[in-house]
N, C-alpha and C. Protein backbone atom coordinates (compact mmCIF):
# COMPACT_ATOMS: atom_id res chain seq x y z
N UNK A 1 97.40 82.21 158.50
CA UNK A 1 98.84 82.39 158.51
C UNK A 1 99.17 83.67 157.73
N UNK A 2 100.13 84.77 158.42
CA UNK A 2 100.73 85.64 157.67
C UNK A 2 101.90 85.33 156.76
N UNK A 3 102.38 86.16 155.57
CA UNK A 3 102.63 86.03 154.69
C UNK A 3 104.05 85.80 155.21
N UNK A 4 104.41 86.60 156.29
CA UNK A 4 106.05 86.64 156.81
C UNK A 4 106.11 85.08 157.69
N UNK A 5 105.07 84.42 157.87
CA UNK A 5 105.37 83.09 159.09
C UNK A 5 105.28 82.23 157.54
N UNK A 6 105.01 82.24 156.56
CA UNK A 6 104.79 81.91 155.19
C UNK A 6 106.18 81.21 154.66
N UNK A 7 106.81 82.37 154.72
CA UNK A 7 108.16 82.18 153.92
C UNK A 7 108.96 81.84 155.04
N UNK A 8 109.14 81.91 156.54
CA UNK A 8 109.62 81.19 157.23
C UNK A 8 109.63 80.13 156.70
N UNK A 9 108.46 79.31 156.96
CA UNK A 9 107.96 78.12 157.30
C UNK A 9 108.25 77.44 155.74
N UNK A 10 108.80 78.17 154.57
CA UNK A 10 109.16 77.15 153.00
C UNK A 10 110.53 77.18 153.02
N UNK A 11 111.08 78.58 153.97
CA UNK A 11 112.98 78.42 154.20
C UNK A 11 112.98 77.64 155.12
N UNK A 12 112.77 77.27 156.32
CA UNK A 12 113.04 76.47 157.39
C UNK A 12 112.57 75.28 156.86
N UNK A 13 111.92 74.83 155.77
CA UNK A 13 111.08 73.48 155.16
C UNK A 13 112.29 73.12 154.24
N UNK A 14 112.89 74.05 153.90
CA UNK A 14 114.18 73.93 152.14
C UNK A 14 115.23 72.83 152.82
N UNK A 15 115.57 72.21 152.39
CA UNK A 15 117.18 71.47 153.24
C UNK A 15 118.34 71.93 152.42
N UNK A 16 118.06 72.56 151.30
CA UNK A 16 119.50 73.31 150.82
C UNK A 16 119.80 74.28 151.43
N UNK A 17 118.39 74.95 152.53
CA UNK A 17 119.01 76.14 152.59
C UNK A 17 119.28 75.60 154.56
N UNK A 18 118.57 74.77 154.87
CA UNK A 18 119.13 74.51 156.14
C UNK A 18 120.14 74.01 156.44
N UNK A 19 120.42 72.90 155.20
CA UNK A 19 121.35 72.27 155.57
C UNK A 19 122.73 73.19 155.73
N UNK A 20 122.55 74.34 154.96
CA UNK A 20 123.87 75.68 155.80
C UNK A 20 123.26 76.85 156.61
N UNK A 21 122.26 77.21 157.17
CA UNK A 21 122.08 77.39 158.03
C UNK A 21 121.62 77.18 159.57
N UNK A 22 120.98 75.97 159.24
CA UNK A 22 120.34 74.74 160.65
C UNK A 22 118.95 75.67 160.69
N UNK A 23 118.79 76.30 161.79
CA UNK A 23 117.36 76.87 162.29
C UNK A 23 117.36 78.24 161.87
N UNK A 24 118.73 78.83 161.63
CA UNK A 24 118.98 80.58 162.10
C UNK A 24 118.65 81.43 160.96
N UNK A 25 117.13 81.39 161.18
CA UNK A 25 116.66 81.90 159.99
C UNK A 25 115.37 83.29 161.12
N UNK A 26 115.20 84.47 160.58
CA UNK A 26 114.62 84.97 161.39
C UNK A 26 113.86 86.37 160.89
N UNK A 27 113.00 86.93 161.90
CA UNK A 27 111.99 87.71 161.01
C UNK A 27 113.19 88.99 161.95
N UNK A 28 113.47 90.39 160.63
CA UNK A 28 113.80 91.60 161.37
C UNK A 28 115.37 91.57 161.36
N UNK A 29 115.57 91.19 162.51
CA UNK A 29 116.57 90.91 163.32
C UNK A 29 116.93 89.57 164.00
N UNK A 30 118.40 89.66 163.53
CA UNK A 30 118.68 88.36 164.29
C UNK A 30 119.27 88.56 165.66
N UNK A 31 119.59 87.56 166.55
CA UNK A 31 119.58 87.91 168.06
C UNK A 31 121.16 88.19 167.93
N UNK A 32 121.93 88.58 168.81
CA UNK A 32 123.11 88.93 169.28
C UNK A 32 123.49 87.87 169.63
N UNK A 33 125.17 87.52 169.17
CA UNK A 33 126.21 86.14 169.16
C UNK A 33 125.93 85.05 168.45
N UNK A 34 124.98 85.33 167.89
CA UNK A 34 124.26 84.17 166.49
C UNK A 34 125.54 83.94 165.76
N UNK A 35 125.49 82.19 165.52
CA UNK A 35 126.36 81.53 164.31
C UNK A 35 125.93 82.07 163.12
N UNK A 36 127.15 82.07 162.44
CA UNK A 36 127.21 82.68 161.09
C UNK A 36 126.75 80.89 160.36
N UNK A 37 126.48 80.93 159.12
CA UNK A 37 125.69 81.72 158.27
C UNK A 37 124.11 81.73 158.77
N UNK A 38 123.74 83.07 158.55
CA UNK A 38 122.30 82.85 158.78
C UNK A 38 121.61 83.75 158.41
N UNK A 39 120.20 83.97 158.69
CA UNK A 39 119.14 84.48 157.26
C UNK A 39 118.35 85.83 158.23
N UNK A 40 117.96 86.99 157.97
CA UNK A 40 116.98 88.00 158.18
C UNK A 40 116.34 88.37 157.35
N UNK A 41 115.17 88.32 157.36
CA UNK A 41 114.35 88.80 156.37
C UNK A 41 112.99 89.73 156.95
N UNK A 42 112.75 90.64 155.86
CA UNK A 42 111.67 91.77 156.56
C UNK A 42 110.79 92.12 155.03
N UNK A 43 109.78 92.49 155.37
CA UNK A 43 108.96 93.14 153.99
C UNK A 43 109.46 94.80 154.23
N UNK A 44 110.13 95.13 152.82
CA UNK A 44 110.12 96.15 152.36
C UNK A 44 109.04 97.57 152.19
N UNK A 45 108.21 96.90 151.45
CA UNK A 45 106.87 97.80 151.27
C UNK A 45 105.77 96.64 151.04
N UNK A 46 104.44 96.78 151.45
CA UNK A 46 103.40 96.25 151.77
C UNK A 46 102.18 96.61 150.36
N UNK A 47 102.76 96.93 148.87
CA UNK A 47 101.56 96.93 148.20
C UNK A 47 100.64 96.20 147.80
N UNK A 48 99.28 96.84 147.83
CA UNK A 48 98.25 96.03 147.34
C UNK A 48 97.36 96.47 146.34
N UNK A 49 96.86 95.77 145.30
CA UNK A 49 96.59 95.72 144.40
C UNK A 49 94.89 95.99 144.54
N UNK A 50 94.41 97.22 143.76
CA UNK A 50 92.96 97.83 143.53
C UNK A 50 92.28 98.14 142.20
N UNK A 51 91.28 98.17 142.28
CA UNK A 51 90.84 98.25 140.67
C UNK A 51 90.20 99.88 141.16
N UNK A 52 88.92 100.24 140.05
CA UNK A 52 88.27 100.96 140.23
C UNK A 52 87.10 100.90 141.61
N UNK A 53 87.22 99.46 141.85
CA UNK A 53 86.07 98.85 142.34
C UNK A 53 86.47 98.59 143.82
N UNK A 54 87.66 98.98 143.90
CA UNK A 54 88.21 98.85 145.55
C UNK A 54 89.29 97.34 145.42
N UNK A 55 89.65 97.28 146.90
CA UNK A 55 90.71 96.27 146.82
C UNK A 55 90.44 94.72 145.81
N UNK A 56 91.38 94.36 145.32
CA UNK A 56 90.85 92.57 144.57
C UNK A 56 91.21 91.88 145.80
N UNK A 57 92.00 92.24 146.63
CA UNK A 57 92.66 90.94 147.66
C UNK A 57 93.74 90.44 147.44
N UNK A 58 94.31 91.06 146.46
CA UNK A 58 96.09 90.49 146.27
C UNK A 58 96.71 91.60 146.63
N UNK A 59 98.12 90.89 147.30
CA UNK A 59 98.77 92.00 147.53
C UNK A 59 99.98 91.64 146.93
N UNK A 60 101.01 92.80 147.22
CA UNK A 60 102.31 92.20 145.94
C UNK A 60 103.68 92.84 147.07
N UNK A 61 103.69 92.44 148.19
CA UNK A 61 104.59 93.22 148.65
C UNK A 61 106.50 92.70 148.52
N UNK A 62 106.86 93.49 148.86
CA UNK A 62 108.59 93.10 148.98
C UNK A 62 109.34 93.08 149.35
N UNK A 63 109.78 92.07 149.63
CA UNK A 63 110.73 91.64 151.05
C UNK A 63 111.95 91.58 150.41
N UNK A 64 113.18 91.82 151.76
CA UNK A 64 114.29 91.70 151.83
C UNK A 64 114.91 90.81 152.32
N UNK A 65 115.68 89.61 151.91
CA UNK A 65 116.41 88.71 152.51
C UNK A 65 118.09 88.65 152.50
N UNK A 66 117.97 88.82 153.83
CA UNK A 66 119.54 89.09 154.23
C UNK A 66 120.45 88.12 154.35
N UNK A 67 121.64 87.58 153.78
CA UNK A 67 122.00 86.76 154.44
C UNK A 67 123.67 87.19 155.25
N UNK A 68 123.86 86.84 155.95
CA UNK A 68 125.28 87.21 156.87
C UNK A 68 126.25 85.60 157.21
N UNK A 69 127.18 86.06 156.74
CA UNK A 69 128.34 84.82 156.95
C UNK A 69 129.46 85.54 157.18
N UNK A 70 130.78 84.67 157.47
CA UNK A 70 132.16 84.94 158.13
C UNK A 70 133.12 85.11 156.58
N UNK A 71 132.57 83.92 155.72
CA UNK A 71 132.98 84.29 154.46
C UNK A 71 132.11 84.43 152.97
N UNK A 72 132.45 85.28 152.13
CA UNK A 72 131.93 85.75 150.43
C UNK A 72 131.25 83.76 150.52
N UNK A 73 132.13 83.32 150.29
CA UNK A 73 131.62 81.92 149.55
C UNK A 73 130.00 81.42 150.20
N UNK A 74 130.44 81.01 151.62
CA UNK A 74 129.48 81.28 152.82
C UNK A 74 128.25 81.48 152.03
N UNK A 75 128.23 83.11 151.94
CA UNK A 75 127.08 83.76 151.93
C UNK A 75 126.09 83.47 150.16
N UNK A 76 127.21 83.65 149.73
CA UNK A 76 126.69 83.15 148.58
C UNK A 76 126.23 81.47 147.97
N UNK A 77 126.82 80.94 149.01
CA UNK A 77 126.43 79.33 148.62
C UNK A 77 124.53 79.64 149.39
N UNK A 78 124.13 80.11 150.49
CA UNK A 78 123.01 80.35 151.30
C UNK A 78 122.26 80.81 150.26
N UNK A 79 122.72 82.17 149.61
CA UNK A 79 121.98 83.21 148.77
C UNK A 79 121.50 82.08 147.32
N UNK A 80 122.20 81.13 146.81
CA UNK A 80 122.06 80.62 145.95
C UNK A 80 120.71 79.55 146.36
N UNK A 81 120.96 78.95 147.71
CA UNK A 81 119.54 78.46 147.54
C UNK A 81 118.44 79.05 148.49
N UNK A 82 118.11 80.28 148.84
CA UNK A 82 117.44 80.80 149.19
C UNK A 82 116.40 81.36 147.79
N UNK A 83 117.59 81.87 146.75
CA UNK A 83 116.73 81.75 145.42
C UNK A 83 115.86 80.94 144.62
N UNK A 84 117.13 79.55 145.01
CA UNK A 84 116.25 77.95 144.70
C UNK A 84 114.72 77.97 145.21
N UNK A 85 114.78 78.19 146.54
CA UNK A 85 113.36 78.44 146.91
C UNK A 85 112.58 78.84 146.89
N UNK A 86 112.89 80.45 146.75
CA UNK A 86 111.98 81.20 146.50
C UNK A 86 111.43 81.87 145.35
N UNK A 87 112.27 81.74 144.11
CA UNK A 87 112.10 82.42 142.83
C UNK A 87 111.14 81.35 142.10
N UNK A 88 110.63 82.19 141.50
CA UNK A 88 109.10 81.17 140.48
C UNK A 88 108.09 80.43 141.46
N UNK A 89 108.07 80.51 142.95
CA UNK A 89 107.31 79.78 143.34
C UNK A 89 105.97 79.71 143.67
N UNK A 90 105.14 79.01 143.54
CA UNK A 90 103.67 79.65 143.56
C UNK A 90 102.78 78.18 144.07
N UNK A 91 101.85 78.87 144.87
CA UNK A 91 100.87 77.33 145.66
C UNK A 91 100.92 77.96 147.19
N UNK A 92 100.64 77.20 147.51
CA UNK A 92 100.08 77.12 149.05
C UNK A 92 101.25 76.97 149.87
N UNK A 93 101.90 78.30 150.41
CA UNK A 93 103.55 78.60 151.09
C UNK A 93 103.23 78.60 152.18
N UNK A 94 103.64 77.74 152.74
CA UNK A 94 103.29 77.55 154.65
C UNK A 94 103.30 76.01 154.88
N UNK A 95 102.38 75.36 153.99
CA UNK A 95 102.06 74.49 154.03
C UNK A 95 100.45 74.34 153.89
N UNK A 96 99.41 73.44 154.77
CA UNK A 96 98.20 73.12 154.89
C UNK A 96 97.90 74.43 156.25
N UNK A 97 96.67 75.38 155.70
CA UNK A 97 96.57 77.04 156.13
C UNK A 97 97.29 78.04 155.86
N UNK A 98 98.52 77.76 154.74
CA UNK A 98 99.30 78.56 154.30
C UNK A 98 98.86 79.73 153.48
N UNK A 99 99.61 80.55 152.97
CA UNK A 99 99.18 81.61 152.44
C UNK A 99 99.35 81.30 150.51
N UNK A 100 98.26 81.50 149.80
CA UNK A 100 98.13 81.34 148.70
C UNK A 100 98.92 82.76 147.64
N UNK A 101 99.88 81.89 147.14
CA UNK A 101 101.23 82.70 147.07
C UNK A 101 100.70 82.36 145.07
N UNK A 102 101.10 83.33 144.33
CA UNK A 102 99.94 83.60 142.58
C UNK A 102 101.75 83.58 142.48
N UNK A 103 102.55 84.35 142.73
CA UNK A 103 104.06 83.87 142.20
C UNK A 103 105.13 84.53 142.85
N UNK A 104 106.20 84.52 143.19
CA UNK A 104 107.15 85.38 143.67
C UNK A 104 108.55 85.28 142.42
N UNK A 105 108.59 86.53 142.79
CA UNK A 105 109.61 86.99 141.56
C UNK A 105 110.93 87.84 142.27
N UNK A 106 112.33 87.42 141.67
CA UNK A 106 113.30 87.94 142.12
C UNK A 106 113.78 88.88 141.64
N UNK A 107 113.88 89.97 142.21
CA UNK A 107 114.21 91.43 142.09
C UNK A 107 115.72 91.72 141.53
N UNK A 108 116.15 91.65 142.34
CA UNK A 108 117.71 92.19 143.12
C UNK A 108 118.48 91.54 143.63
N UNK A 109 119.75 91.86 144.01
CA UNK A 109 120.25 91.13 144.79
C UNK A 109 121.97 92.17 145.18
N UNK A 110 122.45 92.37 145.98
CA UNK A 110 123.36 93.15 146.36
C UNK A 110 124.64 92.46 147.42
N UNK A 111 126.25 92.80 146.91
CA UNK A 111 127.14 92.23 147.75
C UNK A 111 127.65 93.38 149.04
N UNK A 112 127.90 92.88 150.02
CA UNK A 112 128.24 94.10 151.15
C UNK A 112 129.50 93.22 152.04
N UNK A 113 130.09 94.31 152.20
CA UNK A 113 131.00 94.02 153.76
C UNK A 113 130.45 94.81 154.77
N UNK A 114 130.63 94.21 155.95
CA UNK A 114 130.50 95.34 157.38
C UNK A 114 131.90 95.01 157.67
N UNK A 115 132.42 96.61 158.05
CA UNK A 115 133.56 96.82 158.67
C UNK A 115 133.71 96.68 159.71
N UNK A 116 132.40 96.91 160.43
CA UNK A 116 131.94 96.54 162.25
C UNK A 116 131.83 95.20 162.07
N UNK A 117 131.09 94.64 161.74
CA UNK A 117 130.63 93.38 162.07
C UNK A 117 131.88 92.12 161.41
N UNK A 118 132.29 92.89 160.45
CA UNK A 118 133.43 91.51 159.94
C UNK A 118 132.49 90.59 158.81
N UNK A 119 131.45 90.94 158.94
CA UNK A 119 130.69 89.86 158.05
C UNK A 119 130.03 90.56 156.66
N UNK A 120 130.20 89.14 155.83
CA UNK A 120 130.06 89.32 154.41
C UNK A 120 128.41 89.55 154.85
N UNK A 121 127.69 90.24 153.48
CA UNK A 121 126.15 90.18 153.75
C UNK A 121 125.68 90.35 152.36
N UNK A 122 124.68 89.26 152.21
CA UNK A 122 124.30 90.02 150.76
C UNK A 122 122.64 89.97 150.71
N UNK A 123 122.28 90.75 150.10
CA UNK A 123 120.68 90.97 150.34
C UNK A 123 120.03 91.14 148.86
N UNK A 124 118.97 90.51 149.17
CA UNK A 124 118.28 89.62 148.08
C UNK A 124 116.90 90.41 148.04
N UNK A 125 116.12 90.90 147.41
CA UNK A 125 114.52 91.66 146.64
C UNK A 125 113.64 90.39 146.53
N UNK A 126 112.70 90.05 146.61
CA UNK A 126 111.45 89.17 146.18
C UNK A 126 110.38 90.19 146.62
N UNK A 127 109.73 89.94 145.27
CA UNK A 127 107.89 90.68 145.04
C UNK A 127 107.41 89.17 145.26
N UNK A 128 106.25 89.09 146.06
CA UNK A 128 105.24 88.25 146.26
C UNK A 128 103.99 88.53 145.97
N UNK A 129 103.46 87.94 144.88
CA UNK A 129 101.75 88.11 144.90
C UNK A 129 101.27 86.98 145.70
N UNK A 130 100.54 87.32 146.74
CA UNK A 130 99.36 86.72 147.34
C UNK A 130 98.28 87.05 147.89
N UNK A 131 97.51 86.46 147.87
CA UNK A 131 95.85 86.63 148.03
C UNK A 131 96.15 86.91 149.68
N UNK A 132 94.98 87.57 150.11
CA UNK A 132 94.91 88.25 151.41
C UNK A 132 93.85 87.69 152.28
């Protein structure tokens, strides 16, 4: 299992965070006419961790999680447990063949309007160490 079907598979597993979004959780891009509230997420940068001795096998990369709603509250009730989930967490993220996740740590986090789109958005930083 890759690290991005990883964190799918512990947000689509969360029920705080489904229970306000249902399924609409997605890698990139989300599809066109999608119900609001709902989740995009992408890795940022892909680093990995080397000694003198060549790669150890951890990598530490960092993803962006988007969330988009119709309203501020919306987005931020989502953003609040998308953190629940993902901040401090560490073990076996996927489930049984999952990816062995050493800790994820929360970065950032940023408020936005789109003037096109009408929708609140706020986007969220996580560093992930996991073994490769």
């Amino acid at each position: 299992m890759i690290i991005e079907q990883a964190i799918l598979t512990l947000l689509a597993g969360t029920s705080g965070v489904t229970a306000l979004v249902s399924n609409r959780i997605y890698y990139v891009q989300a599809p066109q006419k999608v119900d609001t509230p709902y989740i995009v997420f992408f890795k940022v940068s892909g680093n990995r961790d080397h000694t003198h001795d060549g790669a150890t096998g951890l990598a530490n990369p960092r993803f962006q999680v988007d969330i988009f709603g119709e309203t501020y509250l919306s987005v931020k009730d989502v953003a609040a447990q998308v953190q629940a989930a993902l901040q401090g967490y560490s073990g076996t993220m996927g489930g049984a063949g999952g990816v062995a996740v050493n800790g994820c740590f929360y970065e950032d986090e940023n408020d936005f309007y789109g003037e096109t789109t009408k929708l609140y958005h706020i986007a969220q930083d996580y560093i992930l160490w996991h073994r490769e």
